[in-house]
Protein backbone atom coordinates (compact mmCIF):
# COMPACT_ATOMS: atom_id res chain seq x y z
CA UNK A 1 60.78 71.04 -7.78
CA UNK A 2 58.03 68.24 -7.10
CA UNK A 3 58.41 65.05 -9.35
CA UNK A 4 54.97 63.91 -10.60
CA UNK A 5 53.91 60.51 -11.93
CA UNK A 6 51.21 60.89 -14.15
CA UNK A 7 49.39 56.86 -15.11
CA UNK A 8 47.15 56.80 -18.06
CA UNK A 9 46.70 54.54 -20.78
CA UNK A 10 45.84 57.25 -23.59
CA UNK A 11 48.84 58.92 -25.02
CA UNK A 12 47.20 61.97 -25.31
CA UNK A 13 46.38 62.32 -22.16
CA UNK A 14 49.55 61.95 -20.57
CA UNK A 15 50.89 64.37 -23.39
CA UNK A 16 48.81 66.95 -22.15
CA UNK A 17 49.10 66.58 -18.53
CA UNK A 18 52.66 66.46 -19.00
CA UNK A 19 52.87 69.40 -20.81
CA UNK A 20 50.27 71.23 -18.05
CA UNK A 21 52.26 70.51 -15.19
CA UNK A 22 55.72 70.96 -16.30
CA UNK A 23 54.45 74.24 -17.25
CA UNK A 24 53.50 74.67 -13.55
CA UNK A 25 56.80 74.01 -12.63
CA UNK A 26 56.61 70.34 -11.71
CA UNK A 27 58.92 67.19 -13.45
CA UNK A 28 57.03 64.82 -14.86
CA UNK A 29 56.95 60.99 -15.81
CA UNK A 30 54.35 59.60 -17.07
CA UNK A 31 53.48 55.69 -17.43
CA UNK A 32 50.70 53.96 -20.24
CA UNK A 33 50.13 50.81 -17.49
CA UNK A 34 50.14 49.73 -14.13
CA UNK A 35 53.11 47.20 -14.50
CA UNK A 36 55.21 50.75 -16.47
CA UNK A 37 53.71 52.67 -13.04
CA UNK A 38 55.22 50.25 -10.64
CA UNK A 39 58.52 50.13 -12.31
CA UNK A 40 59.05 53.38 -12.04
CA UNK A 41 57.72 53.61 -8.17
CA UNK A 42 60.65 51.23 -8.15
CA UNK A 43 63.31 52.92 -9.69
CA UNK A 44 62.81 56.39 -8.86
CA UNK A 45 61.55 58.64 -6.08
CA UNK A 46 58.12 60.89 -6.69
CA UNK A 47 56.29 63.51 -4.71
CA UNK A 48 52.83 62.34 -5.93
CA UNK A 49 51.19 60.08 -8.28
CA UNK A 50 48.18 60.98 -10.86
CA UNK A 51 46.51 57.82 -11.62
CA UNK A 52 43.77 56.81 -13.96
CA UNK A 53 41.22 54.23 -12.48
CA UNK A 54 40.28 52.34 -16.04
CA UNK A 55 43.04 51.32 -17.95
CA UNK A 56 44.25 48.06 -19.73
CA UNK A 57 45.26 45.22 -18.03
CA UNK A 58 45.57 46.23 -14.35
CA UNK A 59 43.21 48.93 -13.12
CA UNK A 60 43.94 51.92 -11.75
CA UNK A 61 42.67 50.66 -8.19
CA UNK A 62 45.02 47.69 -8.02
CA UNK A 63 47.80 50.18 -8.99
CA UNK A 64 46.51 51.93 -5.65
CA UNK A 65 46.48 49.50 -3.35
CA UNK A 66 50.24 48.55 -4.69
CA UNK A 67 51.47 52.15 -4.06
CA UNK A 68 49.99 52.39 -1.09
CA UNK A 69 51.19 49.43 0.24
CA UNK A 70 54.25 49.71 -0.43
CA UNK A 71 54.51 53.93 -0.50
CA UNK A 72 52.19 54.87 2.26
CA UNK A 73 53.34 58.36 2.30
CA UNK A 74 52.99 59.06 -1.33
CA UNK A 75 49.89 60.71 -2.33
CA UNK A 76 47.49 59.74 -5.20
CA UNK A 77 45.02 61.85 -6.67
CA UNK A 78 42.70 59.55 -8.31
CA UNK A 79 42.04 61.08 -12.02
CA UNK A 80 39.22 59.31 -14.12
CA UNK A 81 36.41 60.18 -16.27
CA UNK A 82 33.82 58.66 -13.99
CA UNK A 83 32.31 59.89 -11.35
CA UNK A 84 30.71 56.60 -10.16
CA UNK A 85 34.18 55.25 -8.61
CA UNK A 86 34.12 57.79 -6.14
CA UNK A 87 31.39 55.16 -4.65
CA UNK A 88 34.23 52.11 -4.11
CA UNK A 89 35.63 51.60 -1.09
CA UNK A 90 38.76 50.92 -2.68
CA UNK A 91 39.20 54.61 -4.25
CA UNK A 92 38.54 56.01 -0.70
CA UNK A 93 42.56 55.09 -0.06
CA UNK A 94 43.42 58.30 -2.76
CA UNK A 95 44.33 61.19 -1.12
CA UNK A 96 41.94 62.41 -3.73
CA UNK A 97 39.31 62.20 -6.53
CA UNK A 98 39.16 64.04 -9.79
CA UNK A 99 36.84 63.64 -12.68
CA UNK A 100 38.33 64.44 -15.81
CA UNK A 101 38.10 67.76 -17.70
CA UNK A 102 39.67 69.83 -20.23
CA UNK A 103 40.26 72.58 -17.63
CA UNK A 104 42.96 71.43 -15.04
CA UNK A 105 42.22 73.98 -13.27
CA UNK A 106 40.69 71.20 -10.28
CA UNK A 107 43.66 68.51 -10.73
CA UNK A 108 46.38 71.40 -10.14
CA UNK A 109 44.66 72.70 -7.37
CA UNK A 110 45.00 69.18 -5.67
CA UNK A 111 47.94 68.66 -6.59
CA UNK A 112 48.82 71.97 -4.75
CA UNK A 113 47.04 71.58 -2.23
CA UNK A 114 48.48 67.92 -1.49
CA UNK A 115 52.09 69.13 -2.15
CA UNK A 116 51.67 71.75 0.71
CA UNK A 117 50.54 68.97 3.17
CA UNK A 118 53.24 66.94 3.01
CA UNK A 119 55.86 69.49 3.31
């Protein structure tokens, strides 16, 4: 079973990606802020990482360029309601890019379809 860190800073949206993905079979954490993220990069070991880009305090692409500095090998998907980060350079080091929706129909196909690469 994959282990999944999910980063947002609205409850509710970690809720119900938490609840989406463990019903497709994955464990998941999840983490309000970058500095809660990083702490648990620390502690425990995760297949992939589901990060918002705007979020209090430090942004999602600091949180990125953290991980993958120190966690090359762990894939981000990149999960945000704009569209207009795709454009920075910095969100080009995601393994991949989302735009939040209702239907997570796109984000668990990434996920999937990240999960198989690194096998």
């Amino acid at each position: 079973m994959a282990r999944l860190l999910v980063v947002d800073d609205e409850r509710d949206i970690r809720h119900l990606y938490a609840a989406e993905l463990e019903d497709e079979g994955y464990e998941v954490e999840t983490a309000g802020t970058g500095a809660a993220a990083a702490a648990l990069l620390q502690e425990k070991e995760f297949d992939l990482v589901v990060l918002d880009i705007q979020m209090k305090g430090e942004s999602g692409l600091q949180v990125l360029q953290k991980i993958v500095q120190e966690k090359e090998r762990l894939p981000v998907i990149l999960c945000t309601a704009f569209s207009c980060y795709k454009e920075d350079f910095s969100s080009w080091l995601a393994d991949a890019y989302v735009v939040k929706s209702s239907d997570l129909s796109e984000l668990k196909s990434e996920i999937r379809r990240l999960l198989e690469k690194t096998k």
